[in-house]
N, C-alpha and C. Protein backbone atom coordinates (compact mmCIF):
# COMPACT_ATOMS: atom_id res chain seq x y z
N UNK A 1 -19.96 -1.71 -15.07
CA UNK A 1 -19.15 -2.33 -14.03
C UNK A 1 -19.00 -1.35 -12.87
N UNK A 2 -19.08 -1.93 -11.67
CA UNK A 2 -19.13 -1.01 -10.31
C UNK A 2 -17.51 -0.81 -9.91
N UNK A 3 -16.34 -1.09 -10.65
CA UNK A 3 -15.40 -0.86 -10.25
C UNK A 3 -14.53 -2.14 -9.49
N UNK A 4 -15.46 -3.10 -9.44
CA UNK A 4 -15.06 -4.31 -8.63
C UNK A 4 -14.37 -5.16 -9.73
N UNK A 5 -13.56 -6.21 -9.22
CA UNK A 5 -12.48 -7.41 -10.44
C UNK A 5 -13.82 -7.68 -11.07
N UNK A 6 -13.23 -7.86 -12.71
CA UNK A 6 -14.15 -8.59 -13.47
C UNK A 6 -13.60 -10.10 -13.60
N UNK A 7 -13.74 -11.20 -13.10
CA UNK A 7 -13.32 -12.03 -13.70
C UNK A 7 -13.04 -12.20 -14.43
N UNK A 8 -13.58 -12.41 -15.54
CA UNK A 8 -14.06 -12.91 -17.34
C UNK A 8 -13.64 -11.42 -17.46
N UNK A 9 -13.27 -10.47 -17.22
CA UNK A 9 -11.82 -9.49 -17.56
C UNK A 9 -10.62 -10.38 -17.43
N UNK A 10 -10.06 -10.86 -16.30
CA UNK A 10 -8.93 -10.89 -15.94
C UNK A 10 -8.53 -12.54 -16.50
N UNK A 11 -9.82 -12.91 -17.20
CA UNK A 11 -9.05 -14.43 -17.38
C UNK A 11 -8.14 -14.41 -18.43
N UNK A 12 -7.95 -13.69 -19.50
CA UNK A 12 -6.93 -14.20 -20.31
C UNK A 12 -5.65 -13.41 -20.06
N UNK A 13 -5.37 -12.87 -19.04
CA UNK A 13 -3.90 -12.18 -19.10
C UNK A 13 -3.50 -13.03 -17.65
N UNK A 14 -2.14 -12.46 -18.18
CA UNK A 14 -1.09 -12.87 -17.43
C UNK A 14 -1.24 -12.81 -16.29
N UNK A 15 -0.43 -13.98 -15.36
CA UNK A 15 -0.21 -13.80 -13.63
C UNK A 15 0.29 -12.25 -13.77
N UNK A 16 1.54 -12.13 -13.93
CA UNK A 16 1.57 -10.58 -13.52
C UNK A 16 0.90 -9.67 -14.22
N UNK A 17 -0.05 -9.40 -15.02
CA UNK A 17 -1.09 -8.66 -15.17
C UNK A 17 -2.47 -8.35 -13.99
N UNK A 18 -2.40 -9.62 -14.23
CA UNK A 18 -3.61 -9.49 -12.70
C UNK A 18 -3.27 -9.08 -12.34
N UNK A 19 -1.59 -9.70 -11.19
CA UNK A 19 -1.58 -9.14 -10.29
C UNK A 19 -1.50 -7.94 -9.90
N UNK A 20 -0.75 -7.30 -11.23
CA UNK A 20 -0.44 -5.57 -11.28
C UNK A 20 -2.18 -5.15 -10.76
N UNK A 21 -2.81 -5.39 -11.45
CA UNK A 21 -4.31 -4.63 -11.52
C UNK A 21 -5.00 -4.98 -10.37
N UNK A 22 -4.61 -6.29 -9.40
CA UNK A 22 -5.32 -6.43 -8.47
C UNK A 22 -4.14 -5.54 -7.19
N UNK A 23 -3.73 -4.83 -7.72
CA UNK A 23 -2.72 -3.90 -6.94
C UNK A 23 -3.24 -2.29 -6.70
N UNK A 24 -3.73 -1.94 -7.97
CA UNK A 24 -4.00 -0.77 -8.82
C UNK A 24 -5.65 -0.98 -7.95
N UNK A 25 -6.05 -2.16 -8.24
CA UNK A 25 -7.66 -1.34 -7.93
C UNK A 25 -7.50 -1.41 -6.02
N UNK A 26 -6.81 -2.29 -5.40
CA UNK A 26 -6.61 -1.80 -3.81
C UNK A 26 -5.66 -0.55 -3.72
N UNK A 27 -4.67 0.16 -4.67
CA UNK A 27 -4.86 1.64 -4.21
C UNK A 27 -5.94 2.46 -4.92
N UNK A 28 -6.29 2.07 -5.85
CA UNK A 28 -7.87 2.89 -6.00
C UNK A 28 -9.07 3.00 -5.08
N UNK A 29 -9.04 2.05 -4.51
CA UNK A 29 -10.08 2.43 -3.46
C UNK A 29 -10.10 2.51 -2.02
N UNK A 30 -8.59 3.09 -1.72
CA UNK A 30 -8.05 4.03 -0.96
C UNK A 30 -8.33 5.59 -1.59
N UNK A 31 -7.98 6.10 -3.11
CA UNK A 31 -8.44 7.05 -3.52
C UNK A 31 -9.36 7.71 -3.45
N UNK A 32 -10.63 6.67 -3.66
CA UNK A 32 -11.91 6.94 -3.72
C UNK A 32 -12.67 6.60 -2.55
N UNK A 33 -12.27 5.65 -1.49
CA UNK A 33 -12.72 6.14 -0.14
C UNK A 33 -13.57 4.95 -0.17
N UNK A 34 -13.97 3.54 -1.19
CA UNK A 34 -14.93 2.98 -1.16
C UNK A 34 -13.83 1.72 -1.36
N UNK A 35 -15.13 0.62 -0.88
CA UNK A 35 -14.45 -0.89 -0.65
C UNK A 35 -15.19 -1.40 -2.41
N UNK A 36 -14.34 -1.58 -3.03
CA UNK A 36 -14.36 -1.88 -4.37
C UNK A 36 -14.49 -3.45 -3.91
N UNK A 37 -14.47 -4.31 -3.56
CA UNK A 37 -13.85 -5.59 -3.19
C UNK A 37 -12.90 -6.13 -2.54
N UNK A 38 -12.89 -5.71 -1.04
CA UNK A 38 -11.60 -5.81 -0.44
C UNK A 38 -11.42 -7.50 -0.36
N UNK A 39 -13.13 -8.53 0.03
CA UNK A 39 -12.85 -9.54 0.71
C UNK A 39 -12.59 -10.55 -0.66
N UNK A 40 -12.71 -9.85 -2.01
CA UNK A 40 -12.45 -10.77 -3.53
C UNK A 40 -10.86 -10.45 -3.64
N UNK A 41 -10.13 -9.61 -3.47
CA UNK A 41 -8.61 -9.73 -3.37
C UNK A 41 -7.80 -9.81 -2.17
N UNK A 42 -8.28 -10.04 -0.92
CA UNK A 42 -7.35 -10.82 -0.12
C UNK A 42 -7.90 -12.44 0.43
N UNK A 43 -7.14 -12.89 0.48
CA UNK A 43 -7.46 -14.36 1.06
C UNK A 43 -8.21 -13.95 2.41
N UNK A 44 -8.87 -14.90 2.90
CA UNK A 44 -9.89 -14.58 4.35
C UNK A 44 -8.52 -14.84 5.70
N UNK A 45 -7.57 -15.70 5.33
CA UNK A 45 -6.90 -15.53 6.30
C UNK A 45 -5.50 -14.42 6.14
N UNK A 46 -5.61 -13.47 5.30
CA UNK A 46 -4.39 -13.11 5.50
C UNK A 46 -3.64 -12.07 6.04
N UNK A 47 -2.29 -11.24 6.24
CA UNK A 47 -2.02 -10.72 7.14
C UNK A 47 -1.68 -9.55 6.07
N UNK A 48 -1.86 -8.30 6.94
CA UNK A 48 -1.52 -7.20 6.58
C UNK A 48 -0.37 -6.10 7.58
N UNK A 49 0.44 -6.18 7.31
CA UNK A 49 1.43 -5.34 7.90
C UNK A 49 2.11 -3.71 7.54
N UNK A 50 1.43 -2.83 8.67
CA UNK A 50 1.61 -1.05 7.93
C UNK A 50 3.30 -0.92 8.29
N UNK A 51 3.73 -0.19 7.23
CA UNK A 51 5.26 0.34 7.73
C UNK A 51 5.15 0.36 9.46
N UNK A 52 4.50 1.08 9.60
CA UNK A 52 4.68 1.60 11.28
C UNK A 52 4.20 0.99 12.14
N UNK A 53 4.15 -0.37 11.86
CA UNK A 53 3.74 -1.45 13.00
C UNK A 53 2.10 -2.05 13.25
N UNK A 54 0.94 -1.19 12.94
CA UNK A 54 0.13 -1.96 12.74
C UNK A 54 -0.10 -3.01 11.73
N UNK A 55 -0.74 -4.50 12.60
CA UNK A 55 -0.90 -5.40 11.58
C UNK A 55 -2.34 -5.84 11.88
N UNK A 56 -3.27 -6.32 10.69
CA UNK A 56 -4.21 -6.35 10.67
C UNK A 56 -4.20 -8.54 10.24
N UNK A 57 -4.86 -8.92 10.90
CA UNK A 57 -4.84 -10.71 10.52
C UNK A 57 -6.45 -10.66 10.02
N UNK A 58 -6.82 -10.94 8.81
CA UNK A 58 -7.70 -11.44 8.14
C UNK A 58 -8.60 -10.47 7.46
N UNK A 59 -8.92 -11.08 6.39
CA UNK A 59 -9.69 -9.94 5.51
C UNK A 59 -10.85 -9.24 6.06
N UNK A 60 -11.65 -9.83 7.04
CA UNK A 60 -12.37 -9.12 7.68
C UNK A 60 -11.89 -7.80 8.69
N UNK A 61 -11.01 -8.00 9.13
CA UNK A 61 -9.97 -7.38 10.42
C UNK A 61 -9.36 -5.85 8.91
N UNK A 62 -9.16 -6.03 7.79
CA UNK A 62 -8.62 -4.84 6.66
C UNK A 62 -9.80 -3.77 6.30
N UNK A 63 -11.14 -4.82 6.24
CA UNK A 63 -12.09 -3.96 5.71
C UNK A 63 -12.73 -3.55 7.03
N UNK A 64 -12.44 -3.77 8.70
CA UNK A 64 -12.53 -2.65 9.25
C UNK A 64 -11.74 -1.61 9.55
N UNK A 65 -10.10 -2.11 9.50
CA UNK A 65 -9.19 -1.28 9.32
C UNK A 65 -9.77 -0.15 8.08
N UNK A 66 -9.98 -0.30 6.92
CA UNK A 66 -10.17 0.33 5.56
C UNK A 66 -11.49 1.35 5.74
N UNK A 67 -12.57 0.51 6.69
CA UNK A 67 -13.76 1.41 6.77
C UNK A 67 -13.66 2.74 8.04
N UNK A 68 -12.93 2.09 8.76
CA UNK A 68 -12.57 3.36 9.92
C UNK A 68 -11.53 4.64 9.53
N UNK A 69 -10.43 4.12 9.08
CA UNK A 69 -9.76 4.79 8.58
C UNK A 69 -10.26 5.94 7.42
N UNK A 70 -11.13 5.98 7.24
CA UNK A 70 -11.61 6.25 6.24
C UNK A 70 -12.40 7.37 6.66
N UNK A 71 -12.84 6.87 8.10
CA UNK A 71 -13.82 8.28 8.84
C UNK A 71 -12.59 9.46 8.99
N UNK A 72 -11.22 8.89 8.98
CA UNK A 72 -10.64 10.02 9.78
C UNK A 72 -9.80 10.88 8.78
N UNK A 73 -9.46 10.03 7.48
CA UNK A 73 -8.78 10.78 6.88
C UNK A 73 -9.11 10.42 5.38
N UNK A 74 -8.20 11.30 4.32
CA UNK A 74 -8.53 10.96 3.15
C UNK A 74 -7.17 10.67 2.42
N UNK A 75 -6.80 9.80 1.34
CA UNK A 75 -6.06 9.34 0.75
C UNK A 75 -6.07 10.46 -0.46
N UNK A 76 -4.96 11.21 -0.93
CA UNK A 76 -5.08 11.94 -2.03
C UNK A 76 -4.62 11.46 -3.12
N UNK A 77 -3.24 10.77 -2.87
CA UNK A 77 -2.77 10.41 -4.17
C UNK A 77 -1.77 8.81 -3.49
N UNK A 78 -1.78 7.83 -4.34
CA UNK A 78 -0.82 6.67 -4.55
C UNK A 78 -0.52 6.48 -5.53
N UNK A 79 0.25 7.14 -5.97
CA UNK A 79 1.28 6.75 -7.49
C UNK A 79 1.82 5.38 -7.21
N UNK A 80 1.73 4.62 -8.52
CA UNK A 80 2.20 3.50 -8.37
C UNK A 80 3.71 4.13 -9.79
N UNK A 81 4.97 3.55 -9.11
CA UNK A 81 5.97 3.44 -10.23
C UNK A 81 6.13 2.71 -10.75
N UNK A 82 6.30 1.60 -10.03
CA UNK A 82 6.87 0.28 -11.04
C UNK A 82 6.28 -0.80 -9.54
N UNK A 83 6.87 -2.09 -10.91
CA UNK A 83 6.02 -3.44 -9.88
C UNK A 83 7.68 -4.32 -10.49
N UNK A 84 7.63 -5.46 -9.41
CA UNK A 84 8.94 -6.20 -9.78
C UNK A 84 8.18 -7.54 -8.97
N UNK A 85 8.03 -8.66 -9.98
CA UNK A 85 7.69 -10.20 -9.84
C UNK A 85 8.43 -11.20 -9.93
N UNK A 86 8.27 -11.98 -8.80
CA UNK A 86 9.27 -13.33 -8.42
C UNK A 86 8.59 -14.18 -7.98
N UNK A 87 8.52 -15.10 -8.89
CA UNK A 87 7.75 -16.41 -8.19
C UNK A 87 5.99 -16.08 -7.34
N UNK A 88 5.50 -16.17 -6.09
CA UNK A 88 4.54 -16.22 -5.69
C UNK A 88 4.55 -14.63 -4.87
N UNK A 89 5.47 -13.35 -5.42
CA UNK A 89 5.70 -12.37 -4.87
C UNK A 89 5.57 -11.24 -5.85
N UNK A 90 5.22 -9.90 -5.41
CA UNK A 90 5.00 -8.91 -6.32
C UNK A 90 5.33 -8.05 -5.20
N UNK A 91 6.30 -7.26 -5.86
CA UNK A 91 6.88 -5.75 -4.93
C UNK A 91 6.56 -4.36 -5.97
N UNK A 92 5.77 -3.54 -5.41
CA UNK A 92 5.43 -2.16 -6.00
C UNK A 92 6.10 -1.19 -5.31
N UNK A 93 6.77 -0.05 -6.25
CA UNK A 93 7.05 1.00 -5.54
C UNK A 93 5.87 2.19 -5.83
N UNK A 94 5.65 3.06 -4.74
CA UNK A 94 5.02 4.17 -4.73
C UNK A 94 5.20 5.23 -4.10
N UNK A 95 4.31 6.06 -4.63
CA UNK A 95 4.56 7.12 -3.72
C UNK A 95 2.74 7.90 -3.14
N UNK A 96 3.20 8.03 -2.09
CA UNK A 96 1.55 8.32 -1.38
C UNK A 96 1.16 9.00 -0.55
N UNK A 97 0.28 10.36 -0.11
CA UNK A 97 -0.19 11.25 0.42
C UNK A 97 -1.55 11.26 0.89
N UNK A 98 -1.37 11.51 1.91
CA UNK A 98 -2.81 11.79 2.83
C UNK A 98 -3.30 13.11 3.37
N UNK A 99 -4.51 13.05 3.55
CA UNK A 99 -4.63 14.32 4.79
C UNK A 99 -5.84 13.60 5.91
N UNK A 100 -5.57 14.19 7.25
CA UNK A 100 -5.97 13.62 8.21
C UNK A 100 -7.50 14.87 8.15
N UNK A 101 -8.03 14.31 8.85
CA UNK A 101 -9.37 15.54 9.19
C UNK A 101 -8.88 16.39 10.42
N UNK A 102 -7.88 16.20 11.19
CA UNK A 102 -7.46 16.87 11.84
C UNK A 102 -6.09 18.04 11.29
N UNK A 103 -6.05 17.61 10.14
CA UNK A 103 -5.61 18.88 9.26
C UNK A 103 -3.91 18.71 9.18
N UNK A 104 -3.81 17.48 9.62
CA UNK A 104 -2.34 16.72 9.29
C UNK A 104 -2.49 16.31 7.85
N UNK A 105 -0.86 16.68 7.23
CA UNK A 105 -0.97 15.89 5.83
C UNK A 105 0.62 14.75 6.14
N UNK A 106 0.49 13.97 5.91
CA UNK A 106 1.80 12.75 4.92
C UNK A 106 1.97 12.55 4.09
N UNK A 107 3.12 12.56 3.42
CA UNK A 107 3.20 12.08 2.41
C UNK A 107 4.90 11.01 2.39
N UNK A 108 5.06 10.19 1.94
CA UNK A 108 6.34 9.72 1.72
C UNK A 108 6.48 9.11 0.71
N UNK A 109 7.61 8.04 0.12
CA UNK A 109 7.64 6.99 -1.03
C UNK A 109 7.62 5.50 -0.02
N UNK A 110 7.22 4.86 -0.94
CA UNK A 110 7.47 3.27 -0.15
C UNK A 110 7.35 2.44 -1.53
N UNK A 111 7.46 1.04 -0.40
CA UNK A 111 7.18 -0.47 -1.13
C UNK A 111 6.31 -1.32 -0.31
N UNK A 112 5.61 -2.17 -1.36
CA UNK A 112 4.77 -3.01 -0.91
C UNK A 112 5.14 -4.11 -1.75
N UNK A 113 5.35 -5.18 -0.38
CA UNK A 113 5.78 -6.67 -0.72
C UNK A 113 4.51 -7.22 -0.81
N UNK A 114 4.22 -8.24 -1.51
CA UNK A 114 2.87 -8.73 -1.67
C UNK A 114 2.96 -10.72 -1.89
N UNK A 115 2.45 -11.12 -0.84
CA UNK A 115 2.74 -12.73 -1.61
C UNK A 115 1.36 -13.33 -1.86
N UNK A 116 0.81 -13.65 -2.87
CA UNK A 116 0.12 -14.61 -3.58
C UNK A 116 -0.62 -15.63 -2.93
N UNK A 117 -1.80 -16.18 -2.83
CA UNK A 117 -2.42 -17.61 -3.03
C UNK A 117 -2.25 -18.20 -3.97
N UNK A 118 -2.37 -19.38 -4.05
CA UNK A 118 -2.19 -20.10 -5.59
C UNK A 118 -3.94 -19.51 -6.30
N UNK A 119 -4.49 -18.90 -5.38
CA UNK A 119 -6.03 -18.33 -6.10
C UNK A 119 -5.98 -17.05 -6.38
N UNK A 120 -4.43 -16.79 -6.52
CA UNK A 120 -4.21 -15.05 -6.41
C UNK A 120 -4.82 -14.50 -5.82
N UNK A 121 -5.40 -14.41 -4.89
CA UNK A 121 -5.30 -14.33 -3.84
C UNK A 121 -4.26 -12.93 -2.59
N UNK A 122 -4.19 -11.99 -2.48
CA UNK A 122 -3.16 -11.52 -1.26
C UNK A 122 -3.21 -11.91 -0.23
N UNK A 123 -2.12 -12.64 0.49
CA UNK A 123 -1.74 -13.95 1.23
C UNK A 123 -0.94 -12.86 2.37
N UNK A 124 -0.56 -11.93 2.14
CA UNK A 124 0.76 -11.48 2.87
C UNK A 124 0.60 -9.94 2.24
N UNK A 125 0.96 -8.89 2.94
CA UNK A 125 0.81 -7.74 2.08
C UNK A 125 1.56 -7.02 3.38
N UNK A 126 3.14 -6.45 3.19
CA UNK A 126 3.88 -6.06 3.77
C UNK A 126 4.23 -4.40 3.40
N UNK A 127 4.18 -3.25 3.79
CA UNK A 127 4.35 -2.10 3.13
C UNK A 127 6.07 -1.43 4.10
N UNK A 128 6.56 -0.86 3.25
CA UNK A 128 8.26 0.06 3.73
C UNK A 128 7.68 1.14 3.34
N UNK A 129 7.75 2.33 4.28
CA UNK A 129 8.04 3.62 3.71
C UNK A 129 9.27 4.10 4.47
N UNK A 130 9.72 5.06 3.17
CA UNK A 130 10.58 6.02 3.44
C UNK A 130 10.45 7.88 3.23
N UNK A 131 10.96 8.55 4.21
CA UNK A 131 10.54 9.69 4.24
C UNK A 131 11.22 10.28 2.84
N UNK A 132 10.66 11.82 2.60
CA UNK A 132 10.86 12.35 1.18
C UNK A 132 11.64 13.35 1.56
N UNK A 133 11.49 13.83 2.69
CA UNK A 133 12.24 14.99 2.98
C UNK A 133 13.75 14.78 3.12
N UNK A 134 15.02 14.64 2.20
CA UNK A 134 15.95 13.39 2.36
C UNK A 134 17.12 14.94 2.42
N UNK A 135 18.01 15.05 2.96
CA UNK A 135 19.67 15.61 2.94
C UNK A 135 20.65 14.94 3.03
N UNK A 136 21.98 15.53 2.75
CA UNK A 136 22.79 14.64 3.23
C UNK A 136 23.64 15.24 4.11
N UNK A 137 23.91 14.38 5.01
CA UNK A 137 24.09 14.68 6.75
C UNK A 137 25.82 15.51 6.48
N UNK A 138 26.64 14.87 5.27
CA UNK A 138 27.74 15.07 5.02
C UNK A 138 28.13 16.12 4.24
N UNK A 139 26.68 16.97 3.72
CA UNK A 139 27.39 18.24 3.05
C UNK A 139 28.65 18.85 3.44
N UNK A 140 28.89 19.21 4.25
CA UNK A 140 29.69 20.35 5.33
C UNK A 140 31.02 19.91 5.47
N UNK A 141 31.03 18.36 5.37
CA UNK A 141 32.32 17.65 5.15
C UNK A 141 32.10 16.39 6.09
N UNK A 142 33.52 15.94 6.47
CA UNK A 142 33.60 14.66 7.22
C UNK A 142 32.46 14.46 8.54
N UNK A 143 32.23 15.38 9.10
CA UNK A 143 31.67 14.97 10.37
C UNK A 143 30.01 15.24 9.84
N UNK A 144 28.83 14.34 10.16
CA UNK A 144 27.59 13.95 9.97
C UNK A 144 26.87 15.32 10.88
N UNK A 145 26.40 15.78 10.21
CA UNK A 145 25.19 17.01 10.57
C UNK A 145 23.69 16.29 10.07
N UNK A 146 23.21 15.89 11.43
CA UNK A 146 21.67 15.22 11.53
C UNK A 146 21.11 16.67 11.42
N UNK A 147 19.48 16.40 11.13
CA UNK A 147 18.60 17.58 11.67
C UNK A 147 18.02 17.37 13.02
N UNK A 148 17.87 17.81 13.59
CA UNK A 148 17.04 17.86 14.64
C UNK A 148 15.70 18.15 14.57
N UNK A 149 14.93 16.46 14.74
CA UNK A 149 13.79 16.67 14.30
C UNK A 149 13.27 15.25 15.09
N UNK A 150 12.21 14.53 15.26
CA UNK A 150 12.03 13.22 15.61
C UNK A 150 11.74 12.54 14.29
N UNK A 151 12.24 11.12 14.75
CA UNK A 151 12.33 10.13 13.40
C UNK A 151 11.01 9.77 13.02
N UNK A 152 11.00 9.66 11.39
CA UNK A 152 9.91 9.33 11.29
C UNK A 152 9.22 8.28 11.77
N UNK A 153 8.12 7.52 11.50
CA UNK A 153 7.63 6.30 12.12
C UNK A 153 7.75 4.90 11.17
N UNK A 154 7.97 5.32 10.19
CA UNK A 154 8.47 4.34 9.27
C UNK A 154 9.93 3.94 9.34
């Protein structure tokens, strides 16, 4: 197997089995830098929305997002923690790090909202991050001590 959905794998388990795994292999091949099957797990019309405001409309429009992106930087790690399912929705938390070729690294935690085709399908694929670097503004006492720094973009 080249790493791509097996069907006749995935037919006897559960909706949320798939869906977990059709989760797992789109951050795997962010890992590995290769399009495992981007246009077999999203629907052709659907929308993709980054924490920080880019949105990408249709599966063709991801796998050039996915193939460019790809010239510039590398994905090191996406821990997946947990997944939480409701109806035609699947929310994952993670945590995920990059490095840019320009010698920038990111890293933060987030969530990814995810909504369904009735062909399972990813219909909707919404991502939150939040920064890691976290204090609290109130150590010192009543009055809020920010850092001085610019906000993240998430």
């Amino acid at each position: 197997m080249t790493g791509k959905i097996d069907s006749r794998k995935l037919a006897g388990k559960k909706t949320e089995e798939k869906r977990e795994e059709t989760i797992a292999l789109w951050f795997r091949m962010w890992l590995e830098g290769k399009d495992l099957g981007i246009r077999e797990i999203f629907d052709p019309d659907c929308v993709y929305i980054e924490s920080w405001g880019p949105q990408y409309q249709g599966a063709e429009k991801v796998v050039l997002w996915f193939r460019e992106w790809n010239t510039r930087g590398t994905v090191t790690d996406w821990e997946i923690k947990q997944f939480f399912h409701k109806d035609n929705q699947t929310a994952v938390e993670w945590y995920f790090r990059n490095r840019m070729k320009d010698g920038r690294e990111e890293c933060f935690d987030g969530i990814t909202l995810v909504q369904w085709t009735p062909e399972e399908k990813i219909a909707l694929l919404k991502e939150f991050g939040c920064n890691i670097s976290r204090y609290d503004p109130y150590a010192r006492g009543g009055e809020p001590c920010f850092r001085e720094e610019a906000p993240r973009w998430f």
